[in-house]
PDB file of N, CA and C in Angstrom:
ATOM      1  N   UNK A   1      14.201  31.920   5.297  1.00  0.00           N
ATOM      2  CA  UNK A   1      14.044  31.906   3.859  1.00  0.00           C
ATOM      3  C   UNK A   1      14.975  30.879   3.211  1.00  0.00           C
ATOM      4  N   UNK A   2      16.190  30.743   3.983  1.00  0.00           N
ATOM      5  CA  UNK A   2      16.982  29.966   3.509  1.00  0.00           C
ATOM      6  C   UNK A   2      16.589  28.521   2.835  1.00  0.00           C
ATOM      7  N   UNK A   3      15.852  27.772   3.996  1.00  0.00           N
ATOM      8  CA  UNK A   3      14.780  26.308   4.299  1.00  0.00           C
ATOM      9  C   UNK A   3      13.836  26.254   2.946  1.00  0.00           C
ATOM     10  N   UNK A   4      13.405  27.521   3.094  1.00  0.00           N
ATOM     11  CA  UNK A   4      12.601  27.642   1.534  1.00  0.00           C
ATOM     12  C   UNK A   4      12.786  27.376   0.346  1.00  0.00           C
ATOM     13  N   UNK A   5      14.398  27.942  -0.287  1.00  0.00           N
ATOM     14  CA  UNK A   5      15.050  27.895  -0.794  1.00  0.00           C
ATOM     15  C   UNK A   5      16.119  26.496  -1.342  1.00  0.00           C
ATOM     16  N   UNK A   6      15.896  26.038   0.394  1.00  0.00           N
ATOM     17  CA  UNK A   6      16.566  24.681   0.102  1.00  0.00           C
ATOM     18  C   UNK A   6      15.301  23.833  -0.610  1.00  0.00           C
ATOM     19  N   UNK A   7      13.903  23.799   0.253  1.00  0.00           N
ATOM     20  CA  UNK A   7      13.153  23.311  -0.533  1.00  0.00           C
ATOM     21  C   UNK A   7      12.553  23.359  -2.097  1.00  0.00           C
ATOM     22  N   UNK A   8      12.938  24.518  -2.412  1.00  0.00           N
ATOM     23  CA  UNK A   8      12.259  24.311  -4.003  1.00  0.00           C
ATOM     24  C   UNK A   8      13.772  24.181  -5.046  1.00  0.00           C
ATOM     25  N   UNK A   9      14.508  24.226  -4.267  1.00  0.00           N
ATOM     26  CA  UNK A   9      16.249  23.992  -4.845  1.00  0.00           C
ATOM     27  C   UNK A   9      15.727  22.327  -5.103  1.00  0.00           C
ATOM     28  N   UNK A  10      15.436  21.782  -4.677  1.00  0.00           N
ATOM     29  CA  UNK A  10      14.724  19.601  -4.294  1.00  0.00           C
ATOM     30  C   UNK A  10      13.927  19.454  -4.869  1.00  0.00           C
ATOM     31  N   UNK A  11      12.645  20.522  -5.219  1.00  0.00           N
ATOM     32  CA  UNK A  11      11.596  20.516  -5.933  1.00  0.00           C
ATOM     33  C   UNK A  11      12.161  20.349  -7.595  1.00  0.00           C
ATOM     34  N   UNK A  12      12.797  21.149  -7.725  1.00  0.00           N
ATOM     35  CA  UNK A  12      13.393  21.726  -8.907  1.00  0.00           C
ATOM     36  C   UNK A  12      14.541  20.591  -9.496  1.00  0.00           C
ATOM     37  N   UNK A  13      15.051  19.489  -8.493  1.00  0.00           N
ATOM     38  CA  UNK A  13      16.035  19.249  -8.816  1.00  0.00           C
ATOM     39  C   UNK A  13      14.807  17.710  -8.692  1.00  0.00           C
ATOM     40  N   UNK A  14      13.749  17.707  -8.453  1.00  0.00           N
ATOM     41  CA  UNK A  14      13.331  16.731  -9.221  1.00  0.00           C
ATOM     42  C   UNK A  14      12.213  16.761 -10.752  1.00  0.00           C
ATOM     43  N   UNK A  15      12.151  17.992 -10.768  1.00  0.00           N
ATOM     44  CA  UNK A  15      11.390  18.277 -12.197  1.00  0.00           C
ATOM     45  C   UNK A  15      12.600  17.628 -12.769  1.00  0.00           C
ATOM     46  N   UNK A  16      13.848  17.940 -12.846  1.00  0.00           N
ATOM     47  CA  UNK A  16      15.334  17.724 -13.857  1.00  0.00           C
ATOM     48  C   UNK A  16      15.395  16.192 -13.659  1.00  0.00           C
ATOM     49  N   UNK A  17      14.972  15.632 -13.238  1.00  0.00           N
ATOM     50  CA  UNK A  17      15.157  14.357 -12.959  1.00  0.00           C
ATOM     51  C   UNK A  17      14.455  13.602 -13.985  1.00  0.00           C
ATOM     52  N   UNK A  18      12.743  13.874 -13.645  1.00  0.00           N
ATOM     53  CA  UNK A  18      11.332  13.684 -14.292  1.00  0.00           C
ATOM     54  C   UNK A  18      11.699  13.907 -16.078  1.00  0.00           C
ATOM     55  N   UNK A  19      12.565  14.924 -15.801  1.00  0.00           N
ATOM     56  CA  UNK A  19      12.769  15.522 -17.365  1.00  0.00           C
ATOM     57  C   UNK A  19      13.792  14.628 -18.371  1.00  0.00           C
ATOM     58  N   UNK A  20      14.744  14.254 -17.097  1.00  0.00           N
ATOM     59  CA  UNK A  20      15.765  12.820 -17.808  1.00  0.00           C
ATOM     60  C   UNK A  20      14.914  11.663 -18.513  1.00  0.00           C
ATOM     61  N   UNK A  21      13.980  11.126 -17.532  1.00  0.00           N
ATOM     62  CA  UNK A  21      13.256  10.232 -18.371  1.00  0.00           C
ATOM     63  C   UNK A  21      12.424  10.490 -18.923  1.00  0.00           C
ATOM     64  N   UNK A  22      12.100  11.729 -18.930  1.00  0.00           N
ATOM     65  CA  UNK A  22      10.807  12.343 -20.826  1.00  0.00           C
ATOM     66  C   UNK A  22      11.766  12.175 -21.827  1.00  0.00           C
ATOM     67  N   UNK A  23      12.925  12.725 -21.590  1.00  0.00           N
ATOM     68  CA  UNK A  23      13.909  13.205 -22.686  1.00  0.00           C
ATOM     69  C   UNK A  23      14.452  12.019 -23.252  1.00  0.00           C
ATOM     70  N   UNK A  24      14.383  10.669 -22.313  1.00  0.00           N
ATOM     71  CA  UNK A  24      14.825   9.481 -22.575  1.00  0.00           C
ATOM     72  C   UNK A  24      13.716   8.946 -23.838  1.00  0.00           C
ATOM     73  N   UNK A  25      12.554   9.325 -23.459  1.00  0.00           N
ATOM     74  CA  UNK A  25      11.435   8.403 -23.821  1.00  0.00           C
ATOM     75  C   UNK A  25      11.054   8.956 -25.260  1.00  0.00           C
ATOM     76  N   UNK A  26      11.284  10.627 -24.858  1.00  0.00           N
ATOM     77  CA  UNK A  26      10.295  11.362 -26.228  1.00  0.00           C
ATOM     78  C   UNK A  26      11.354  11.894 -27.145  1.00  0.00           C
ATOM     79  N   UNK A  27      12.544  12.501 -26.646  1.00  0.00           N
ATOM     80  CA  UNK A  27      13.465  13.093 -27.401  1.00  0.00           C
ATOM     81  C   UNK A  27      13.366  13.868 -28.071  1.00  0.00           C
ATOM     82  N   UNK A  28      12.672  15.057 -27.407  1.00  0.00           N
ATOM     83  CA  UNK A  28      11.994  16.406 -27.771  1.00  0.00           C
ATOM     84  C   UNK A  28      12.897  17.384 -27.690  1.00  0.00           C
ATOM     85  N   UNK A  29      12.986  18.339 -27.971  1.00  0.00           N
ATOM     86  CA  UNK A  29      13.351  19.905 -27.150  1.00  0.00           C
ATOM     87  C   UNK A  29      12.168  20.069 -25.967  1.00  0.00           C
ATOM     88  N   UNK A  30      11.287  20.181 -25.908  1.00  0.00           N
ATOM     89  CA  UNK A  30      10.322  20.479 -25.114  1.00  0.00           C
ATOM     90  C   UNK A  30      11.100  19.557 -23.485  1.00  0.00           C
ATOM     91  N   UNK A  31      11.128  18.461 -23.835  1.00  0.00           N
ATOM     92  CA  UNK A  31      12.119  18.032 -22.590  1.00  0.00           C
ATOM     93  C   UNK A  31      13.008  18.390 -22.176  1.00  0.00           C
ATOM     94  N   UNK A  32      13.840  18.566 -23.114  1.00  0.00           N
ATOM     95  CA  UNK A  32      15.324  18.523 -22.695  1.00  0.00           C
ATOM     96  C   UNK A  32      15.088  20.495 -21.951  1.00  0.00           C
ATOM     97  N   UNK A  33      14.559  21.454 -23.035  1.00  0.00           N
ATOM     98  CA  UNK A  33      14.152  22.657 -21.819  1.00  0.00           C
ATOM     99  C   UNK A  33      13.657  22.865 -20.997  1.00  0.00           C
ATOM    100  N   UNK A  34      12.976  21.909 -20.460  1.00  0.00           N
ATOM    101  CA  UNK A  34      12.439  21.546 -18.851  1.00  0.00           C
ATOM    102  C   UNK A  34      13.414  21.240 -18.158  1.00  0.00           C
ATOM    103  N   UNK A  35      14.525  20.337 -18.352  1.00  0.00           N
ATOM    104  CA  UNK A  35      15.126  19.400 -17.702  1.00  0.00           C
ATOM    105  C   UNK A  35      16.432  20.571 -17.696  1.00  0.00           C
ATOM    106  N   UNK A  36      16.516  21.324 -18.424  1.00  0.00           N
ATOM    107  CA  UNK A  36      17.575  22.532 -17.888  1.00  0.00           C
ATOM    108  C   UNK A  36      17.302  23.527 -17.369  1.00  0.00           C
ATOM    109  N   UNK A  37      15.792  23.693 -17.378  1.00  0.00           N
ATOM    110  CA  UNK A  37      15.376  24.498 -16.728  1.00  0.00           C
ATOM    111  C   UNK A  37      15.366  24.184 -14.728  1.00  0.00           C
ATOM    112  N   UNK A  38      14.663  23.255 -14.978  1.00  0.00           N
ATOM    113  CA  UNK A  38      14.645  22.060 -13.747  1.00  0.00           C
ATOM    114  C   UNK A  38      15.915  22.375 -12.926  1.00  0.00           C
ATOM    115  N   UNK A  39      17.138  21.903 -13.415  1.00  0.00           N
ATOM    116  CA  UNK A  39      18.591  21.732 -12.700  1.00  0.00           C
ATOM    117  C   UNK A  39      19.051  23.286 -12.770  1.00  0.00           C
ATOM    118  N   UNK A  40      18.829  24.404 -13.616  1.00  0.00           N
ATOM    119  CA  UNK A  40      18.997  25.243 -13.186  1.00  0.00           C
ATOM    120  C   UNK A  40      18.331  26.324 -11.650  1.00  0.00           C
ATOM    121  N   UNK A  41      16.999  25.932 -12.127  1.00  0.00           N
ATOM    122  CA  UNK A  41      16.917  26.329 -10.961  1.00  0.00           C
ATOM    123  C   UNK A  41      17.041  25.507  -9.766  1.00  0.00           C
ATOM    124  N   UNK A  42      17.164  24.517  -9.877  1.00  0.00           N
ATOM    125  CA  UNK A  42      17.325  23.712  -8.157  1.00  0.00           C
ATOM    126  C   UNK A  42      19.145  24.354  -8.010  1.00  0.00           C
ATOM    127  N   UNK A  43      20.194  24.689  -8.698  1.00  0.00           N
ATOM    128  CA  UNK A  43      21.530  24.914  -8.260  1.00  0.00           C
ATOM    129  C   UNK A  43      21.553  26.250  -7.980  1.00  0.00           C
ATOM    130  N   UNK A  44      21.013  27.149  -8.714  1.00  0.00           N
ATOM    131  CA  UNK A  44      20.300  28.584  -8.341  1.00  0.00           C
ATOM    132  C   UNK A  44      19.830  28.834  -7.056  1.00  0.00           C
ATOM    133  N   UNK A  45      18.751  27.946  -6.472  1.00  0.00           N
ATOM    134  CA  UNK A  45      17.931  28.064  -5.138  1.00  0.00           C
ATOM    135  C   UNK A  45      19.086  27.542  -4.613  1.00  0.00           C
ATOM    136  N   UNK A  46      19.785  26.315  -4.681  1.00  0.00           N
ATOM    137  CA  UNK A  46      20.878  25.741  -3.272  1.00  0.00           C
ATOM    138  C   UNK A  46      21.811  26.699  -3.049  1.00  0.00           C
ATOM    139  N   UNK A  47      22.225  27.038  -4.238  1.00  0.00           N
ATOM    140  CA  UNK A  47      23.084  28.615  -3.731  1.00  0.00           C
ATOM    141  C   UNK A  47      22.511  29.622  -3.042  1.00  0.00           C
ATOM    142  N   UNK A  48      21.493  29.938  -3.146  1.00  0.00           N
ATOM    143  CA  UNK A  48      20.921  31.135  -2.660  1.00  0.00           C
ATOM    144  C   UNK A  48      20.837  30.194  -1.281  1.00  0.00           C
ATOM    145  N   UNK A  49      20.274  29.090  -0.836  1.00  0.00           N
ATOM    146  CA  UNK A  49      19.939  28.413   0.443  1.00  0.00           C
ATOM    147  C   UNK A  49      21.696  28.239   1.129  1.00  0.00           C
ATOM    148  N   UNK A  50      22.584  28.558   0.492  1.00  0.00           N
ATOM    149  CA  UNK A  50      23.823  27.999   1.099  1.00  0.00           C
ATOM    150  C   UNK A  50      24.702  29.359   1.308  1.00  0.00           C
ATOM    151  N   UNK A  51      23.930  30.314   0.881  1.00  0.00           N
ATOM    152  CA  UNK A  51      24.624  31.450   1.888  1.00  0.00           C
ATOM    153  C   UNK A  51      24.116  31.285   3.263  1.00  0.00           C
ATOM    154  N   UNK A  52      22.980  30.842   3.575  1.00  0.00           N
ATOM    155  CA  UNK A  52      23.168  30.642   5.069  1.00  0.00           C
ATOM    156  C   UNK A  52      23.001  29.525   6.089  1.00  0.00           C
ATOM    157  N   UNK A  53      22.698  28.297   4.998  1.00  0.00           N
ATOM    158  CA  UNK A  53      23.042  27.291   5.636  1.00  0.00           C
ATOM    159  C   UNK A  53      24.196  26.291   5.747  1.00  0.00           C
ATOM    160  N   UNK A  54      24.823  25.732   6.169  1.00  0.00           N
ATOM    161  CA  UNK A  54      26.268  24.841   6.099  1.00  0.00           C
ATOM    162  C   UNK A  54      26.163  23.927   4.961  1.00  0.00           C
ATOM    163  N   UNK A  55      26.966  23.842   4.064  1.00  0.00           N
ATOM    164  CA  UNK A  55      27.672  23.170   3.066  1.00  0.00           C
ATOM    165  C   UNK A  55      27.004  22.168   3.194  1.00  0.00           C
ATOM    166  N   UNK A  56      27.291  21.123   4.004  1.00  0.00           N
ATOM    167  CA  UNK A  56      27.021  19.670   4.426  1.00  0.00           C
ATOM    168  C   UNK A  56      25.372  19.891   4.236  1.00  0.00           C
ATOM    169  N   UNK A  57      25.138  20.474   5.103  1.00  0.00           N
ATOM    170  CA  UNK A  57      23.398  20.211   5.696  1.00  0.00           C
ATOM    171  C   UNK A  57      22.711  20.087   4.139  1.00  0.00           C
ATOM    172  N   UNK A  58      22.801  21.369   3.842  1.00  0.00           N
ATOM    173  CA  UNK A  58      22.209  22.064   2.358  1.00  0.00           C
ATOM    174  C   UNK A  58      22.467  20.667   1.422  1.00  0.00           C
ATOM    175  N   UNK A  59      23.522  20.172   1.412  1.00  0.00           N
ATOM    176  CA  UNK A  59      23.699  19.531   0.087  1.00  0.00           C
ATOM    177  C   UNK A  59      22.993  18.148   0.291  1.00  0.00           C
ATOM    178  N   UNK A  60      22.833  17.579   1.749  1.00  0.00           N
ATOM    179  CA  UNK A  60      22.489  16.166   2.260  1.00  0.00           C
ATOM    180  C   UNK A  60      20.938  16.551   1.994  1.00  0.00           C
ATOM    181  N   UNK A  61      20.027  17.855   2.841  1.00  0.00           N
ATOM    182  CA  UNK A  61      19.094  17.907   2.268  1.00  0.00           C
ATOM    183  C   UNK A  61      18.484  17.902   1.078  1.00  0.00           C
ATOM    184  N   UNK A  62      19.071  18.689  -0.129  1.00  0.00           N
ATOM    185  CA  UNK A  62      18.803  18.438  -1.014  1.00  0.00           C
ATOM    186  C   UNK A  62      18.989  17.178  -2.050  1.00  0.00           C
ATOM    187  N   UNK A  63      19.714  16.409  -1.848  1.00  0.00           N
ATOM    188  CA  UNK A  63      20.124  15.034  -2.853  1.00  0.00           C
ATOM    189  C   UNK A  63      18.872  14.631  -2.000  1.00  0.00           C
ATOM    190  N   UNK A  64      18.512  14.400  -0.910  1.00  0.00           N
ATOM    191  CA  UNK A  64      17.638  13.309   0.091  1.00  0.00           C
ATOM    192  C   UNK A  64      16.054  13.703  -0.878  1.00  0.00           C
ATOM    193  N   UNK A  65      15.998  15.251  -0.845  1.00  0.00           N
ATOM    194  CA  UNK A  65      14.521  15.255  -1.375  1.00  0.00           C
ATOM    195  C   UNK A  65      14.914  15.389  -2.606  1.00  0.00           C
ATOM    196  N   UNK A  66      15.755  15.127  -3.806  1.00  0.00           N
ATOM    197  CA  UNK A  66      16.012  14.855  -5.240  1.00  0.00           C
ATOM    198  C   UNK A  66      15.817  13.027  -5.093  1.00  0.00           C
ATOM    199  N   UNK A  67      16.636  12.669  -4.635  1.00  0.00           N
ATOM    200  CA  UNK A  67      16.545  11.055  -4.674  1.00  0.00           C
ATOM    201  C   UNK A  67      15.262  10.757  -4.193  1.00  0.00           C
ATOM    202  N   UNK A  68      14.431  10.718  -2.774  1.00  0.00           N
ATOM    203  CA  UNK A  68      13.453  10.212  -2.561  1.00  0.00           C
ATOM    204  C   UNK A  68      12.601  10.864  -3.670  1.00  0.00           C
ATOM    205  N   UNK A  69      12.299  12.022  -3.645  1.00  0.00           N
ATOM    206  CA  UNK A  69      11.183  12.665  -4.795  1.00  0.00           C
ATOM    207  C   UNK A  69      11.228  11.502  -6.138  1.00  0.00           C
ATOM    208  N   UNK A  70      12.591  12.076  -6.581  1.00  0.00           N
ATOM    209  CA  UNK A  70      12.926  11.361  -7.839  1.00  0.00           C
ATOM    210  C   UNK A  70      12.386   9.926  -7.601  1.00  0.00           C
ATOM    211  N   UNK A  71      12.413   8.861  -6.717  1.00  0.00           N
ATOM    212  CA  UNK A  71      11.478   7.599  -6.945  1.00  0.00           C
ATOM    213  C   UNK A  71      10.134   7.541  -6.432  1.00  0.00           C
ATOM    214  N   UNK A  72       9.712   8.115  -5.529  1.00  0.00           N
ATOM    215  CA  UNK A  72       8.288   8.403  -5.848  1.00  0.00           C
ATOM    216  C   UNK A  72       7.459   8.967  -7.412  1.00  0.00           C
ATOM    217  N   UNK A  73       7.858   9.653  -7.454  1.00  0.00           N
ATOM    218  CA  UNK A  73       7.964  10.430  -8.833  1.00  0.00           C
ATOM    219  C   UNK A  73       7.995   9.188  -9.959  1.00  0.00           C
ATOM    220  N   UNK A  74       8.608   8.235  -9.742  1.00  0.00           N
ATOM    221  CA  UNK A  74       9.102   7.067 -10.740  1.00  0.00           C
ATOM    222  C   UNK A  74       7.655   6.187 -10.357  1.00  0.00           C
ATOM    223  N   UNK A  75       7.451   5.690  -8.848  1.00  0.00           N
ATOM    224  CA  UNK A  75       6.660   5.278  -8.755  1.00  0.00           C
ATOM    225  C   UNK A  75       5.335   5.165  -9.275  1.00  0.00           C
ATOM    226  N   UNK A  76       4.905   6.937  -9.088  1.00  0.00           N
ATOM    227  CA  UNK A  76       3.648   7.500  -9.596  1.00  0.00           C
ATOM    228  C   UNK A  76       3.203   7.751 -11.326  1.00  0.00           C
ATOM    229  N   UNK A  77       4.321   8.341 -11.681  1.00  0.00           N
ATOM    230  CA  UNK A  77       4.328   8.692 -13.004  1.00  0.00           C
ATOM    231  C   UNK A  77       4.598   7.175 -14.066  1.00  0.00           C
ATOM    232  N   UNK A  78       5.626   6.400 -13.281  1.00  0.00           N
ATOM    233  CA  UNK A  78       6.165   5.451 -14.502  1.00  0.00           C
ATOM    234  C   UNK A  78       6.250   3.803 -14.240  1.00  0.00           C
ATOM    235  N   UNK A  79       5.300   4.147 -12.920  1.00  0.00           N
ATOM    236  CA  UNK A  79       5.105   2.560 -12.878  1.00  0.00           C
ATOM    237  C   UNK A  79       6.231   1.466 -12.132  1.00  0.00           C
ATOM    238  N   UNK A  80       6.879   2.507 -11.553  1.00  0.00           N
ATOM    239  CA  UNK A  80       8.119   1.283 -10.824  1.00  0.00           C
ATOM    240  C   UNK A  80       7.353   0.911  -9.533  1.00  0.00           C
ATOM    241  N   UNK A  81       8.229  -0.271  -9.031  1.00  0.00           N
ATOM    242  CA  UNK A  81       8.189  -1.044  -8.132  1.00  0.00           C
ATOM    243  C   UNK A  81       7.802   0.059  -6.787  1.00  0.00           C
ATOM    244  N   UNK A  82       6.232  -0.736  -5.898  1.00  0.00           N
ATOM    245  CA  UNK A  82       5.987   0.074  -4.930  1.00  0.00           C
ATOM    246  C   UNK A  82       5.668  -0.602  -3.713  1.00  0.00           C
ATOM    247  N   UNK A  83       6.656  -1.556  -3.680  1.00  0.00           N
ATOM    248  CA  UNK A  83       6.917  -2.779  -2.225  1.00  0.00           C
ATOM    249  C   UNK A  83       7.607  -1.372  -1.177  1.00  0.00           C
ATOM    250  N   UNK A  84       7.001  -2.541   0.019  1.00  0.00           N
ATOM    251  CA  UNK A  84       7.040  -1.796   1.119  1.00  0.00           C
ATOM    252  C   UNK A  84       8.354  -1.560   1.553  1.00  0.00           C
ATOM    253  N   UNK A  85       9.576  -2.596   1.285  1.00  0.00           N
ATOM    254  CA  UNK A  85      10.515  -2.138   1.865  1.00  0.00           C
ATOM    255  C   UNK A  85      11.561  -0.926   0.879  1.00  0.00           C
ATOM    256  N   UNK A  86      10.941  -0.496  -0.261  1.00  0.00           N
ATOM    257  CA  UNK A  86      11.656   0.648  -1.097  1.00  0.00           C
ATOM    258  C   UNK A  86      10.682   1.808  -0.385  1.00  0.00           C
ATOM    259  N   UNK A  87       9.347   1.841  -0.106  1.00  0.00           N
ATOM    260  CA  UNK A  87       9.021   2.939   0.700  1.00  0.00           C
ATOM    261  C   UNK A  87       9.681   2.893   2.184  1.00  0.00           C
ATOM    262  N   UNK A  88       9.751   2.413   2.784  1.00  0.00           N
ATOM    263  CA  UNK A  88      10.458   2.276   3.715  1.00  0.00           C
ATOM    264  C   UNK A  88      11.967   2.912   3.838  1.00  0.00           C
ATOM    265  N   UNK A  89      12.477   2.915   2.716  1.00  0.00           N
ATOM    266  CA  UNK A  89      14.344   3.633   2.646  1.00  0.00           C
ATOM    267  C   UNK A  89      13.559   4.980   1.902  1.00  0.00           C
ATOM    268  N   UNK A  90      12.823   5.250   1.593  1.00  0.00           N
ATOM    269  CA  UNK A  90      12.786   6.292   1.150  1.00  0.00           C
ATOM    270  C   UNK A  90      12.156   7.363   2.316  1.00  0.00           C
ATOM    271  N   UNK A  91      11.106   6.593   3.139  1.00  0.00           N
ATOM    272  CA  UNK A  91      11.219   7.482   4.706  1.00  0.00           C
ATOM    273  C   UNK A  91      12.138   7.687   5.609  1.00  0.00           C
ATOM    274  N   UNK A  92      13.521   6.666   5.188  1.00  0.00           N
ATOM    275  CA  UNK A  92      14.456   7.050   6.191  1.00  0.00           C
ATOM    276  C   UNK A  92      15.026   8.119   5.723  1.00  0.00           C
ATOM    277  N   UNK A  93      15.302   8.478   3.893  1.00  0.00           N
ATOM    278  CA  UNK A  93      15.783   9.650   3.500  1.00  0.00           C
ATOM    279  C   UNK A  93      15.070  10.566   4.310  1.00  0.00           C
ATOM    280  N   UNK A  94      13.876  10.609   4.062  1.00  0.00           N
ATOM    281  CA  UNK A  94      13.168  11.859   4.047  1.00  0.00           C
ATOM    282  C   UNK A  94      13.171  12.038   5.691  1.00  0.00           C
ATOM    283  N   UNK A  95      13.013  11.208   6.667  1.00  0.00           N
ATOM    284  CA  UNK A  95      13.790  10.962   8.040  1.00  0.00           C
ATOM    285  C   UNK A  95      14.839  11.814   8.415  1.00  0.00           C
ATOM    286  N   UNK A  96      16.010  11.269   8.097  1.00  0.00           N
ATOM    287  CA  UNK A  96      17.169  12.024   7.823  1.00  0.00           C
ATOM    288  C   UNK A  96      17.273  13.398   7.674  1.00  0.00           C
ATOM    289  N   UNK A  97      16.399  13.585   6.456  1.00  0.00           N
ATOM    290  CA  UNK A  97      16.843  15.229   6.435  1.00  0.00           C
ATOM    291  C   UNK A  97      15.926  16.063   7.470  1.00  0.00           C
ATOM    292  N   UNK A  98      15.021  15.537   7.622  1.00  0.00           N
ATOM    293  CA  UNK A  98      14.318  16.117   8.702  1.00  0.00           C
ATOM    294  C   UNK A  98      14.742  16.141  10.121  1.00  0.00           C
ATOM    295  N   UNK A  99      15.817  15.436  10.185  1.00  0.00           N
ATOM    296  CA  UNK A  99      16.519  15.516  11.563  1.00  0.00           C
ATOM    297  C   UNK A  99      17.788  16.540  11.375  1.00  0.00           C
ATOM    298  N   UNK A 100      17.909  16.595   9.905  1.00  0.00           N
ATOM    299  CA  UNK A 100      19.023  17.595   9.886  1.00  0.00           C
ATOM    300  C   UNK A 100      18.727  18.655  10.165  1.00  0.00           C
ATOM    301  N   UNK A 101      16.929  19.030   9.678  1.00  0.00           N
ATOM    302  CA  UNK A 101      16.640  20.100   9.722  1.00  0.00           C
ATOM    303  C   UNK A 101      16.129  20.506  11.500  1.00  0.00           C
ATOM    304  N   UNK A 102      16.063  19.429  11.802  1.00  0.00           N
ATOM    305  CA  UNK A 102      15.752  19.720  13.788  1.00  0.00           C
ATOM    306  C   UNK A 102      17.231  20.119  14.395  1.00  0.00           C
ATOM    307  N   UNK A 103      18.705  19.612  13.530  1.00  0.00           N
ATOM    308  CA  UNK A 103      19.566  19.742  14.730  1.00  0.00           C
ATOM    309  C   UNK A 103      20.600  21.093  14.165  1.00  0.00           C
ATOM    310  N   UNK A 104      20.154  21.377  12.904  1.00  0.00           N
ATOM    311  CA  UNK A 104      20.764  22.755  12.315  1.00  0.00           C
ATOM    312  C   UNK A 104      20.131  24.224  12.798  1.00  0.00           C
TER     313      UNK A 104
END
């Protein structure tokens, strides 16, 4: 359950992300309560995921699927740059944590 937990802790911690640049763009309330909603629950789930997984692991997994998410996410939604060698570092994130998750 933990894994679970770590995952929507990443999910969550890229809605808060998504929500930085609404909040940038529109300067709503409607954003800005997503975007606390967002980071609350992704620090909520990593806690709950870090009673039983190690400090390190938990926290590397989660920034890896906040950062990669977060530029895909940029990609899809807002039009950034989608050259091969920025997908490319973003499979080594997502690489990475997936090896964390094979050797934990």
């Amino acid at each position: 359950m933990s894994w679970m937990y770590l995952v929507l802790a990443g999910i969550f911690e890229m809605v808060g992300v998504t929500m930085i640049n609404s909040l940038h763009k529109n300067r709503n309330w409607q954003s800005l309560l997503f975007m606390l909603v967002g980071f609350g629950l992704s620090f909520l789930f990593l806690a709950l995921a870090m009673e039983n997984l190690p400090m390190g692991t938990a926290y590397a997994i989660w920034t890896g699927i906040g950062a990669s998410g977060g530029a895909i996410l940029g990609m899809v939604l807002y039009g950034e740059p989608k050259d091969w060698k920025r997908l490319l570092f973003i499979a080594m994130v997502l690489g990475a944590a997936i090896g964390l998750k094979i050797v934990s």
